[in-house]
PDB file of N, CA and C in Angstrom:
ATOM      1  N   UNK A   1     205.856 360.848  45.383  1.00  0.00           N
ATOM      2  CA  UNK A   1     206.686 361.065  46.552  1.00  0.00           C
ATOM      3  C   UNK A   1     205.830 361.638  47.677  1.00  0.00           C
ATOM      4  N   UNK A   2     205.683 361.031  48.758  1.00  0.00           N
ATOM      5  CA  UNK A   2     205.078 361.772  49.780  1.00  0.00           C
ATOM      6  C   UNK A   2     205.864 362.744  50.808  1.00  0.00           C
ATOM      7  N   UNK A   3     204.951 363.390  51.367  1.00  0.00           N
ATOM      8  CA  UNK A   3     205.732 364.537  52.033  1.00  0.00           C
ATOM      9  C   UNK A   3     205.836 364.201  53.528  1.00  0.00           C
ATOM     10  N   UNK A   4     206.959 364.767  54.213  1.00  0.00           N
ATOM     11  CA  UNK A   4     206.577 363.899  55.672  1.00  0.00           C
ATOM     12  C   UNK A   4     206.794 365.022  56.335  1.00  0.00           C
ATOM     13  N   UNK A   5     206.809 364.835  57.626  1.00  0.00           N
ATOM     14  CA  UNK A   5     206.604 366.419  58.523  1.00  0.00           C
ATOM     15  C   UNK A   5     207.882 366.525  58.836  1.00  0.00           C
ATOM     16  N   UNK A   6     208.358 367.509  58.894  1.00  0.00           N
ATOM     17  CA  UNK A   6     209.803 368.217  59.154  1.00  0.00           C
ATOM     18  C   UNK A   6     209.523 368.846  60.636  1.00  0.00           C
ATOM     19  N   UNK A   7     209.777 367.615  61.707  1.00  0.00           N
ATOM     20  CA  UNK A   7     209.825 367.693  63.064  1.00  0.00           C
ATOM     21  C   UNK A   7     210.097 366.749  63.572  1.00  0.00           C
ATOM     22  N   UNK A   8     210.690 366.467  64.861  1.00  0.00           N
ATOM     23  CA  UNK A   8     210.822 365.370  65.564  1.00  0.00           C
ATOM     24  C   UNK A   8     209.904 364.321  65.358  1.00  0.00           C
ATOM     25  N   UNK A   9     210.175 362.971  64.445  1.00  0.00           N
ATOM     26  CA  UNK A   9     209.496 362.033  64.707  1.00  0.00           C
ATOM     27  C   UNK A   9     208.737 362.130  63.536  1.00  0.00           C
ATOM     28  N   UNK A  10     209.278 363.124  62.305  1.00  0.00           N
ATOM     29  CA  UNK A  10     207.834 363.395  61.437  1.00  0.00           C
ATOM     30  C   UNK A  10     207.666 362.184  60.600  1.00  0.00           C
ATOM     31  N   UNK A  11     208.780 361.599  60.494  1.00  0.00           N
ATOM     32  CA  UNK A  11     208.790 360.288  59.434  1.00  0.00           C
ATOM     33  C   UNK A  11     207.610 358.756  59.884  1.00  0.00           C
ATOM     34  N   UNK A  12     207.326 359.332  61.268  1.00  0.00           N
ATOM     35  CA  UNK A  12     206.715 357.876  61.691  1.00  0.00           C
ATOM     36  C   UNK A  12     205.187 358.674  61.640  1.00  0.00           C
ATOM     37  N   UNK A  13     205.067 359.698  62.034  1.00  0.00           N
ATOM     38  CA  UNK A  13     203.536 360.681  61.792  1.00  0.00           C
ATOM     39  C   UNK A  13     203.028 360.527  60.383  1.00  0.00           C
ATOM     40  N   UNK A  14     203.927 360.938  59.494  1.00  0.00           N
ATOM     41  CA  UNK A  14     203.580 360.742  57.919  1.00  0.00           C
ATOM     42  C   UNK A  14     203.234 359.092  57.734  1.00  0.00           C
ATOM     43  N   UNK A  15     204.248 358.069  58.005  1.00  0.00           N
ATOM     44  CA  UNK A  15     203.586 356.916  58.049  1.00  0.00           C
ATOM     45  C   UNK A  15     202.098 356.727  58.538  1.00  0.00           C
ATOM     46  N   UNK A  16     201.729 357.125  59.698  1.00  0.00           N
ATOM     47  CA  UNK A  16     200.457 356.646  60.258  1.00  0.00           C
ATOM     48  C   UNK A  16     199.641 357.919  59.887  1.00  0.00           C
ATOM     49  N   UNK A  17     199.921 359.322  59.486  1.00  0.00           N
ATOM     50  CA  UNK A  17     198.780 360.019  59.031  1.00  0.00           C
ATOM     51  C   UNK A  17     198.711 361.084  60.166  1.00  0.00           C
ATOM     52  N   UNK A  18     198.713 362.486  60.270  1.00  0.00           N
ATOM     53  CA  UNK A  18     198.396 363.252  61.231  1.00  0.00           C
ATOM     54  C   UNK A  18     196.818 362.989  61.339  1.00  0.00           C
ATOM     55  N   UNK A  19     196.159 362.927  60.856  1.00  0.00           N
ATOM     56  CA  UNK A  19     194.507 362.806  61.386  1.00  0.00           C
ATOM     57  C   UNK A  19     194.620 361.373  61.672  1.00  0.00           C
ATOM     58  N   UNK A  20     194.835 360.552  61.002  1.00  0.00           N
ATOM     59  CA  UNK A  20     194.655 358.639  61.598  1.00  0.00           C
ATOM     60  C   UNK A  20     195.031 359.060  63.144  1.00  0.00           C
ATOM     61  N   UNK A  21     196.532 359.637  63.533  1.00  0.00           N
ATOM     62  CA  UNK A  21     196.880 359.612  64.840  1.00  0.00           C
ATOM     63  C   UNK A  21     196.168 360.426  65.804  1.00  0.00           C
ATOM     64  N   UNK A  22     195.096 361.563  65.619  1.00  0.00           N
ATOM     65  CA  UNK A  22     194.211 362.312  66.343  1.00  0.00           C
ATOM     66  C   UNK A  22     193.485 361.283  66.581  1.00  0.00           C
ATOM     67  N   UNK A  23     192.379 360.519  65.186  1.00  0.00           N
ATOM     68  CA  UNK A  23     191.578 360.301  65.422  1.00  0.00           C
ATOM     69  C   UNK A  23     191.533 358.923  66.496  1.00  0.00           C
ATOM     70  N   UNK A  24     192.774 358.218  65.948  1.00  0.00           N
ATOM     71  CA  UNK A  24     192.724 357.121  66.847  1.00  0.00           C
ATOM     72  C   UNK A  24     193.004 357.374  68.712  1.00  0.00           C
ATOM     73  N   UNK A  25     194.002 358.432  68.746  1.00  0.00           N
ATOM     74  CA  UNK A  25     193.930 359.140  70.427  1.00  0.00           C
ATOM     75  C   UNK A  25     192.712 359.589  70.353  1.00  0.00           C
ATOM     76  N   UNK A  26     191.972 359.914  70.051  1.00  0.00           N
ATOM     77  CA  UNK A  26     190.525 360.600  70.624  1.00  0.00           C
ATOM     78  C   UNK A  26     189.791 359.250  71.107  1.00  0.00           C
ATOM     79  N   UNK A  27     189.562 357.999  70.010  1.00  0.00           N
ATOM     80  CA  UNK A  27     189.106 357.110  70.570  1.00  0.00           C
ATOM     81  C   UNK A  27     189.587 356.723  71.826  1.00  0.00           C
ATOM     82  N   UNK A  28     191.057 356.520  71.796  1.00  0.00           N
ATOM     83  CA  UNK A  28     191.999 355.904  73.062  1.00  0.00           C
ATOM     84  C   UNK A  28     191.759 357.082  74.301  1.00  0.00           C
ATOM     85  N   UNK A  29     191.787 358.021  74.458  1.00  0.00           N
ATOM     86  CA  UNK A  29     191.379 359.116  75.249  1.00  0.00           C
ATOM     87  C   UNK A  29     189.915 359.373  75.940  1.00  0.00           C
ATOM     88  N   UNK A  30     189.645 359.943  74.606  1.00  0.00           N
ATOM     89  CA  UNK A  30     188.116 360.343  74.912  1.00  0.00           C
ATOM     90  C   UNK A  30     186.872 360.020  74.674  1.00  0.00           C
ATOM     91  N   UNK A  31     186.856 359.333  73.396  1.00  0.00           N
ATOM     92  CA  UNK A  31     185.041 358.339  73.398  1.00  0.00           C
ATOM     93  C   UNK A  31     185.957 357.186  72.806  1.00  0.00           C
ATOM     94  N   UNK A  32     185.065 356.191  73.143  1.00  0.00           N
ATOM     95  CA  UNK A  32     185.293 354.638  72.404  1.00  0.00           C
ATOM     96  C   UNK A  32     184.188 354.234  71.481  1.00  0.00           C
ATOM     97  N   UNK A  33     183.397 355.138  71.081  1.00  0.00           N
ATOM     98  CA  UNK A  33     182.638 354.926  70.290  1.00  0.00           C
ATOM     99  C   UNK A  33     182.845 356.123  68.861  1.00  0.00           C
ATOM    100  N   UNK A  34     183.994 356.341  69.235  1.00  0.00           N
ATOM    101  CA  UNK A  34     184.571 357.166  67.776  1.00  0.00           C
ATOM    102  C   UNK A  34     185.779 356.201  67.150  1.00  0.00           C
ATOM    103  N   UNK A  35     185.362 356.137  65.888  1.00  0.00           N
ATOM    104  CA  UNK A  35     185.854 354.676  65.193  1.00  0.00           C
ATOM    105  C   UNK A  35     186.136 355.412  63.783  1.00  0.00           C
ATOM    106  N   UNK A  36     185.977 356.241  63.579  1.00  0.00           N
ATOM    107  CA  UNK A  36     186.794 356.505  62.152  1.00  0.00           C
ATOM    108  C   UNK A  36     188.286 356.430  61.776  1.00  0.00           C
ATOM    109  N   UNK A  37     189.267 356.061  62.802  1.00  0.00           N
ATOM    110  CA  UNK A  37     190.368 355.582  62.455  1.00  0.00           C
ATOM    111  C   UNK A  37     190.305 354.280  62.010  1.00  0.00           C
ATOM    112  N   UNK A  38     189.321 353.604  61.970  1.00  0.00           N
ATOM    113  CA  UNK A  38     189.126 352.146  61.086  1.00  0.00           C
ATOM    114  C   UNK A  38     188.527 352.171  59.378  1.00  0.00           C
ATOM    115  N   UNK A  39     188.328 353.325  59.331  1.00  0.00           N
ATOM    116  CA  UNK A  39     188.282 353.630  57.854  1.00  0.00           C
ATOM    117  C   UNK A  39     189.298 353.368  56.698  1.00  0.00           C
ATOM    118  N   UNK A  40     190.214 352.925  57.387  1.00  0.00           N
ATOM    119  CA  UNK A  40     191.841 352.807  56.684  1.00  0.00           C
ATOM    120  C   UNK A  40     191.860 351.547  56.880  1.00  0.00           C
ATOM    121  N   UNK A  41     192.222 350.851  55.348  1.00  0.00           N
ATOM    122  CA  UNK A  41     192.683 348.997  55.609  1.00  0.00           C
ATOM    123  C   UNK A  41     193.534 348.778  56.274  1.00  0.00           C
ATOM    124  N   UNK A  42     194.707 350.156  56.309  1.00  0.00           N
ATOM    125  CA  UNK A  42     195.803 350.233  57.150  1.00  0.00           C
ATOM    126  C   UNK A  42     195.713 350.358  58.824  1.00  0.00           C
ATOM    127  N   UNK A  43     194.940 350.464  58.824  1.00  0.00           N
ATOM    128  CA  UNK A  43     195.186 350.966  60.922  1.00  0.00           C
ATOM    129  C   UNK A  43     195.817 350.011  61.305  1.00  0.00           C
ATOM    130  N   UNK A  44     196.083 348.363  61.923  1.00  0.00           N
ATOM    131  CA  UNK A  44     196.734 347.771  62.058  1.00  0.00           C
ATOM    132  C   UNK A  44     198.274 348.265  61.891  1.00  0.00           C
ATOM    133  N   UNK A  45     198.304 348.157  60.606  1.00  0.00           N
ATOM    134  CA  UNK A  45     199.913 348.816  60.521  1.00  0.00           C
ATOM    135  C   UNK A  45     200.216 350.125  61.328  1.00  0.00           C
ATOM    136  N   UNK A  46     199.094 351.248  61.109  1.00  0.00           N
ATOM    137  CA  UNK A  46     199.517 352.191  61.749  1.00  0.00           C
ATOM    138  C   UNK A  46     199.201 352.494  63.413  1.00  0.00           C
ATOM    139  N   UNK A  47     198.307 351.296  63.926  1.00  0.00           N
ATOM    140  CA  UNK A  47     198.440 351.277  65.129  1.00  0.00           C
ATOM    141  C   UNK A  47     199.660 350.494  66.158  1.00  0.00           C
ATOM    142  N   UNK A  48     200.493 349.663  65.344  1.00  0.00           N
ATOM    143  CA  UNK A  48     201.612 349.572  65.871  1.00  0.00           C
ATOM    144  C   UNK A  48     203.328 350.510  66.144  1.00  0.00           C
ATOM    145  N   UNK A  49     203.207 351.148  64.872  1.00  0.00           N
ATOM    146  CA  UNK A  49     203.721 352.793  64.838  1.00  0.00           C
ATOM    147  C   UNK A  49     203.106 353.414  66.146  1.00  0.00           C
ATOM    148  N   UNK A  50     202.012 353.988  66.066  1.00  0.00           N
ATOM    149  CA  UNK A  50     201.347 354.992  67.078  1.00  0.00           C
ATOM    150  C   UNK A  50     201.841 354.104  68.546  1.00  0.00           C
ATOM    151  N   UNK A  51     201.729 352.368  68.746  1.00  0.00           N
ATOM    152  CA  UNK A  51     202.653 352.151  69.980  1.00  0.00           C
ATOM    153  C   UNK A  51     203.666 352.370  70.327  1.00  0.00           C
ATOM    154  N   UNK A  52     204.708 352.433  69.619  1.00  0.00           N
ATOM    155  CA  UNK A  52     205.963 352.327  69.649  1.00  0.00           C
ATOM    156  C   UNK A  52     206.146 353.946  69.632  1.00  0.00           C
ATOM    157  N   UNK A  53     205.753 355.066  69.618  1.00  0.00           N
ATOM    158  CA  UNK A  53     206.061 356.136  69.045  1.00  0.00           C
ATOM    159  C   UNK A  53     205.485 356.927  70.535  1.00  0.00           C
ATOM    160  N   UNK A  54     204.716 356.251  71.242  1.00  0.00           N
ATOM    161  CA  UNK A  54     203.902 357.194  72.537  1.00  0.00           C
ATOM    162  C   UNK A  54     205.164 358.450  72.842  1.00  0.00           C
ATOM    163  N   UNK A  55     206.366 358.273  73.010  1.00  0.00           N
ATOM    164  CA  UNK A  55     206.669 359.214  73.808  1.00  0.00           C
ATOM    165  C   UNK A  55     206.626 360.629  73.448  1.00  0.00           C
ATOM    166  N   UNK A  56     206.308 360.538  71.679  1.00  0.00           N
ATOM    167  CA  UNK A  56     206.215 361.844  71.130  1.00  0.00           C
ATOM    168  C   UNK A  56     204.640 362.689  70.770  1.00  0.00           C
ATOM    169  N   UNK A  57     203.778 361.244  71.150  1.00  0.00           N
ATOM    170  CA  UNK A  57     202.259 361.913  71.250  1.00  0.00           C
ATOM    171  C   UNK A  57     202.072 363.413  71.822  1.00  0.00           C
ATOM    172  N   UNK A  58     202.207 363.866  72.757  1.00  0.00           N
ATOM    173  CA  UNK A  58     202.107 364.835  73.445  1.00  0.00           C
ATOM    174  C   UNK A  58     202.873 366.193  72.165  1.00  0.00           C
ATOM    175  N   UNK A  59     203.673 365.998  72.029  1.00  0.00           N
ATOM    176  CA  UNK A  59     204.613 367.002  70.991  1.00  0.00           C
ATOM    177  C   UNK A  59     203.786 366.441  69.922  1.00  0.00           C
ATOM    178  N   UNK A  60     203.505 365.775  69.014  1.00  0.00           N
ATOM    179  CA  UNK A  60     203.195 365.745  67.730  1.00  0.00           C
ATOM    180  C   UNK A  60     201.369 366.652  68.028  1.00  0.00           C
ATOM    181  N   UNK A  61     200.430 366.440  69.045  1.00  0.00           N
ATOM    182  CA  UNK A  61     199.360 367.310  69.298  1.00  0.00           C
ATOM    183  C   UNK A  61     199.545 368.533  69.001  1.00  0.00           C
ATOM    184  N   UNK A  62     200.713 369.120  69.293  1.00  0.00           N
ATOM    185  CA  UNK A  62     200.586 370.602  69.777  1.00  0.00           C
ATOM    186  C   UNK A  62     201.435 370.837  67.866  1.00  0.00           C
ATOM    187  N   UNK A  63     202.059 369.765  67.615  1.00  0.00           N
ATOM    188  CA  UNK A  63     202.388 370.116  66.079  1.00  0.00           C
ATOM    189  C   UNK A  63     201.173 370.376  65.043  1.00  0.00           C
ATOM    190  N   UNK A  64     199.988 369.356  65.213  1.00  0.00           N
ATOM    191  CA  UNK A  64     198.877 369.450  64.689  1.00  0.00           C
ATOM    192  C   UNK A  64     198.092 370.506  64.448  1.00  0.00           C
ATOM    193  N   UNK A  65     198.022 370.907  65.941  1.00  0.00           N
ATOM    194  CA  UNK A  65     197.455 372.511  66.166  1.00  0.00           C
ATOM    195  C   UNK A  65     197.792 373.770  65.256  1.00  0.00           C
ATOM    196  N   UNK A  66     199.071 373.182  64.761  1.00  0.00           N
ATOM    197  CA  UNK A  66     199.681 374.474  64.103  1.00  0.00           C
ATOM    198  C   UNK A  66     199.706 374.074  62.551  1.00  0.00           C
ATOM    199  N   UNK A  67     199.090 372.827  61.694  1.00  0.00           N
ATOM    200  CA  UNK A  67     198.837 372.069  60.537  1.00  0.00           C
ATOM    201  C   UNK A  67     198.317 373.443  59.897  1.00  0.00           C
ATOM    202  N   UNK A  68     198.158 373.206  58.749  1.00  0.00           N
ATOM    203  CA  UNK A  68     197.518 373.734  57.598  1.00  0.00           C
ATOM    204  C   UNK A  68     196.052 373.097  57.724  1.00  0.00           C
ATOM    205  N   UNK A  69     194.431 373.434  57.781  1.00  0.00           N
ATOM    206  CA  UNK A  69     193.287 372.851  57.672  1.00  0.00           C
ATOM    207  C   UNK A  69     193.006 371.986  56.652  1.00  0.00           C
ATOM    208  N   UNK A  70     193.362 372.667  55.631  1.00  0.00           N
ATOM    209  CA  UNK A  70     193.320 371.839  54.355  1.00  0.00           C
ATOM    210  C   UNK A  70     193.497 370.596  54.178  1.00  0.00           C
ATOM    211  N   UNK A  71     195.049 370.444  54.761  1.00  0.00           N
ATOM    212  CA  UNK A  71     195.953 369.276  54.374  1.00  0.00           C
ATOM    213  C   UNK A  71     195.358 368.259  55.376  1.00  0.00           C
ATOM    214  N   UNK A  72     195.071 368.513  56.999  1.00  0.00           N
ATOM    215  CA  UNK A  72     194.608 367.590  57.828  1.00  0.00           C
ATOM    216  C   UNK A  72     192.969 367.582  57.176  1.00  0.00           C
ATOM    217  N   UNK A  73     192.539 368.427  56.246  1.00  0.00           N
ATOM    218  CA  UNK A  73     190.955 367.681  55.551  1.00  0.00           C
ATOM    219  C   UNK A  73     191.499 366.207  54.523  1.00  0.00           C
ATOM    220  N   UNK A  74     192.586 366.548  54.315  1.00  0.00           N
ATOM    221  CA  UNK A  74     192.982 365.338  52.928  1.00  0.00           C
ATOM    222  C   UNK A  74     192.997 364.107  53.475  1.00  0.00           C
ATOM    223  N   UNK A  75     192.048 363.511  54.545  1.00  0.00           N
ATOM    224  CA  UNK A  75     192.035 362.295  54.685  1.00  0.00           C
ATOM    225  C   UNK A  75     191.110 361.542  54.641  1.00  0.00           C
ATOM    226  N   UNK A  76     190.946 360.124  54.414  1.00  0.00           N
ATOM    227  CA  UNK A  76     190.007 359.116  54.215  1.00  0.00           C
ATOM    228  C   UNK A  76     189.272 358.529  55.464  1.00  0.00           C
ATOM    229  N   UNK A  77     189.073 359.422  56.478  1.00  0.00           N
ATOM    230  CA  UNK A  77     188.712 359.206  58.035  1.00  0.00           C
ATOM    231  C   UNK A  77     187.358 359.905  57.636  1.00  0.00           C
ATOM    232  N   UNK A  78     186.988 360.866  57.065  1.00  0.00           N
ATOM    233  CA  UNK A  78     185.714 361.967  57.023  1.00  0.00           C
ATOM    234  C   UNK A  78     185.428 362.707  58.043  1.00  0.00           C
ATOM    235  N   UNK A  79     186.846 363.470  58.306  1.00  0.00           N
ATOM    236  CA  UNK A  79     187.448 363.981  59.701  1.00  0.00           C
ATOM    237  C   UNK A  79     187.479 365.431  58.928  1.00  0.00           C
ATOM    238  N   UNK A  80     186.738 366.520  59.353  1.00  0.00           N
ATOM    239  CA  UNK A  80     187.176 367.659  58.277  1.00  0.00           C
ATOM    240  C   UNK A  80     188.560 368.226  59.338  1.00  0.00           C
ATOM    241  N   UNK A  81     189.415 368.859  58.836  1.00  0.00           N
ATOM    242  CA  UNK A  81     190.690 369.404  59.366  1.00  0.00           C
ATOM    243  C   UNK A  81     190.407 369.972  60.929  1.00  0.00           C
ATOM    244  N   UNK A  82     189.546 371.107  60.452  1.00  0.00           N
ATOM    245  CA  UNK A  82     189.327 372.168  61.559  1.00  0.00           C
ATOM    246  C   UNK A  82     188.837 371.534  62.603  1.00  0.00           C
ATOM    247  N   UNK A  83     188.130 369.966  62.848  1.00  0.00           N
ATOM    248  CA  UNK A  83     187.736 368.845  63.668  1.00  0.00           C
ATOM    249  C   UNK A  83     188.665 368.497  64.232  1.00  0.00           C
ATOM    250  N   UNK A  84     189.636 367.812  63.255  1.00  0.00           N
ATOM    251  CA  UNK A  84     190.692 367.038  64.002  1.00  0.00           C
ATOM    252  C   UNK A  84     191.770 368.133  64.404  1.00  0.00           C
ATOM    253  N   UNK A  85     191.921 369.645  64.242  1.00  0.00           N
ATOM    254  CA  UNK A  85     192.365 370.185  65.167  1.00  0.00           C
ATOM    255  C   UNK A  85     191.995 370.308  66.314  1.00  0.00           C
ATOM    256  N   UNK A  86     190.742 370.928  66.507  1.00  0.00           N
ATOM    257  CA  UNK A  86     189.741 370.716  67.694  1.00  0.00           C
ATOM    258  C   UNK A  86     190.023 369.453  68.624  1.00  0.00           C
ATOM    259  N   UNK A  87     190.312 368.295  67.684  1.00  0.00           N
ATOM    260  CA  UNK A  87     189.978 367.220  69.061  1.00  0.00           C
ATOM    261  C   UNK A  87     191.924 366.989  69.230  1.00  0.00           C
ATOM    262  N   UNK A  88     192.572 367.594  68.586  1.00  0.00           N
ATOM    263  CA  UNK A  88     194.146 367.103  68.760  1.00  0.00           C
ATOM    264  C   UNK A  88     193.918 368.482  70.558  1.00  0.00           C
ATOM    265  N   UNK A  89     193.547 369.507  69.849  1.00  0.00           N
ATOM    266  CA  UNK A  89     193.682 370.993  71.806  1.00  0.00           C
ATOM    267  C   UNK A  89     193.305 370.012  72.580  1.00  0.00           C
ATOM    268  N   UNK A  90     191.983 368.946  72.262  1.00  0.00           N
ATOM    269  CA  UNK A  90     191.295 368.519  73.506  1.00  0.00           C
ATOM    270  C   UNK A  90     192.181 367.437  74.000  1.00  0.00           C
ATOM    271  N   UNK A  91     193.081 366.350  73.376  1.00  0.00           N
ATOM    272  CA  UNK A  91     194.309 365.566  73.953  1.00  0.00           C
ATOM    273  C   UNK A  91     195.204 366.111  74.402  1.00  0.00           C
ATOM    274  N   UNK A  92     195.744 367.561  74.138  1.00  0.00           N
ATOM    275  CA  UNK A  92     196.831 368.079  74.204  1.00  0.00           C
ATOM    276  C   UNK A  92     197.055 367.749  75.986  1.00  0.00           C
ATOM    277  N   UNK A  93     196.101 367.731  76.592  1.00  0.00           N
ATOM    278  CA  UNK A  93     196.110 367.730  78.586  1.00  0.00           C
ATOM    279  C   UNK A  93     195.548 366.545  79.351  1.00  0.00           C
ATOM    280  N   UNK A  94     195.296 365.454  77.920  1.00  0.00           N
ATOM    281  CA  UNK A  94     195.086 364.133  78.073  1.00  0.00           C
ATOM    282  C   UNK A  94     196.516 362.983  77.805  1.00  0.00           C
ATOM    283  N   UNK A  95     197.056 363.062  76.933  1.00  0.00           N
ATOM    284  CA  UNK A  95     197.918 362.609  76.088  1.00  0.00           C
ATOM    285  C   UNK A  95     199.569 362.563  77.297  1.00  0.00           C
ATOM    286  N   UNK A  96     199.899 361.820  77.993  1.00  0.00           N
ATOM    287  CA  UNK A  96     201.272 361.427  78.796  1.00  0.00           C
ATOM    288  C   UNK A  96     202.272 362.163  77.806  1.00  0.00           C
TER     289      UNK A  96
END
């Protein structure tokens, strides 16, 4: 059973991954030569979620910020947590 975030919108975040969705706004934001959201066979799938979902980008950042380190390390990106917090502050004043 997976766990999904208990917040606005958490059911579509858990689908695409709190770090998949940093890492892929950091590319879309801030470098285009940061590509570890393609580490997942899934991105496709979860980059059509992350379209459809923009209006809550901005709120799901500032949810991130407040993650557990650990749990945003548990991903297959090679994103350590305390990173993809770091780069979720740096979208937080990028991100519509």
């Amino acid at each position: 059973m997976r766990h999904s975030f208990n917040f606005m919108g958490g059911d579509d975040l858990t689908t695409m991954g709190a770090s998949w969705f940093v890492s892929y706004a950091y590319y879309e934001y801030i470098d285009k030569t940061h590509l570890n959201w393609k580490n997942v066979g899934t991105w496709k799938n979860r980059l059509s979620v992350y379209q459809r979902t923009r209006a809550l980008h901005k709120y799901w950042m500032q949810e991130v910020t407040k993650m557990e380190i650990d749990r945003l390390s548990n991903n297959r990106l090679g994103i350590p947590g305390i990173v993809v917090q770091k780069m979720a502050l740096a979208l937080i004043g990028l991100v519509p």
